[in-house]
Protein backbone atom coordinates (compact mmCIF):
# COMPACT_ATOMS: atom_id res chain seq x y z
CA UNK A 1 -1.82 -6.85 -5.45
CA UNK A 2 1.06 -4.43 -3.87
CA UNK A 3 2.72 -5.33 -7.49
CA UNK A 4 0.19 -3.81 -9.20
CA UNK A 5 -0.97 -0.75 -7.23
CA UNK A 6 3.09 0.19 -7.35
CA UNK A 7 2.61 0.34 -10.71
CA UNK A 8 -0.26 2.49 -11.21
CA UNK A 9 1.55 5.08 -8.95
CA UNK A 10 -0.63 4.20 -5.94
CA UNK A 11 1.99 2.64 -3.37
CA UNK A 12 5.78 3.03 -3.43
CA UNK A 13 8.38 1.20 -1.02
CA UNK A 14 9.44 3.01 1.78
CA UNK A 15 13.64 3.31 2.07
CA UNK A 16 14.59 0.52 5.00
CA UNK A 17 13.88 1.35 8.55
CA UNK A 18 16.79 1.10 11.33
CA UNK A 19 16.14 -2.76 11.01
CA UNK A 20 16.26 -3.04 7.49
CA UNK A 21 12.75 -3.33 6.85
CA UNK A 22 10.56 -1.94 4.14
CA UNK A 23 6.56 -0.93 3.74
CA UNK A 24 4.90 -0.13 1.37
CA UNK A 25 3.42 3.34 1.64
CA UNK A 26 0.61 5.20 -0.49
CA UNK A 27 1.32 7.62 -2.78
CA UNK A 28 -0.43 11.31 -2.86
CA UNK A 29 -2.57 9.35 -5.95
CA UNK A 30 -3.35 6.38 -3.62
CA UNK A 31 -4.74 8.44 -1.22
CA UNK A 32 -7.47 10.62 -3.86
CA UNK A 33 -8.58 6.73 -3.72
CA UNK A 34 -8.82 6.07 -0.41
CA UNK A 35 -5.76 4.19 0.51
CA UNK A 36 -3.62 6.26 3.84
CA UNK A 37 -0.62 4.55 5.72
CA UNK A 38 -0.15 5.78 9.19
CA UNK A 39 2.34 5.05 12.58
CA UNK A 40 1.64 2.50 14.40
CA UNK A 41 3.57 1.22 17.53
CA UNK A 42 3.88 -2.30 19.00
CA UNK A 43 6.22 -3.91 21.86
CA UNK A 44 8.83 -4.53 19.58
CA UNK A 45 8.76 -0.87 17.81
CA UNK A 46 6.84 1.16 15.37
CA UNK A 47 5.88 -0.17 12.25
CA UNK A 48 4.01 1.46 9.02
CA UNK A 49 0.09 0.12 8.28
CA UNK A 50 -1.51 0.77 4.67
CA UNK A 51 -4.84 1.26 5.11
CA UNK A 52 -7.49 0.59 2.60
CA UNK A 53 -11.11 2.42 3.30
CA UNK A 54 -14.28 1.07 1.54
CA UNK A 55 -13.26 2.85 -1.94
CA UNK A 56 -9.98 1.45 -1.72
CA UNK A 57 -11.44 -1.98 -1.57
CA UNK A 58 -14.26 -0.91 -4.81
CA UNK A 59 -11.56 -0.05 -6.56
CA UNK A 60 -9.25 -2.85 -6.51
CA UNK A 61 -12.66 -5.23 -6.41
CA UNK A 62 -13.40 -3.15 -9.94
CA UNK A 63 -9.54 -3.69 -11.49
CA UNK A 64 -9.31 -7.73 -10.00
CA UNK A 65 -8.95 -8.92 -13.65
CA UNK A 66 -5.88 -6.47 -13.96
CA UNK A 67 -4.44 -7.28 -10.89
CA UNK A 68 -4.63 -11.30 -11.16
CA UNK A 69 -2.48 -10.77 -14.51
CA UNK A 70 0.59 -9.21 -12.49
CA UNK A 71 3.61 -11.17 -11.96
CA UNK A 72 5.54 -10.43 -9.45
């Protein structure tokens, strides 16, 4: 699914946090559909969410044919 929604321009990969890791962050265009990533903090250290509101969820319910085609 993150395959996909990279390539419509929705998410993009974040560059690699002090320990290496990536996340997968929505775009200006993912958020007109209701996708948002926001700061969250845990015992171990902050980490990046993507959140997906009730649109965002229509939307990828309404584009599943398109999305179960992807290879990754």
């Amino acid at each position: 699914m993150t395959t996909w929604l990279m390539q419509q321009g929705l998410l993009v990969e974040s560059e690699p946090d002090i320990k290496g890791r990536t996340y997968k962050m929505a775009t200006a265009k993912g958020n007109e559909i209701g996708i948002s990533t926001e700061q969250r903090e845990r015992e171990d250290g902050g980490y990046l969410a993507t959140l997906y509101n009730r649109d965002a969820q229509k939307y990828l319910l309404d584009h599943i044919e398109e999305i179960s085609l992807v290879q990754e």
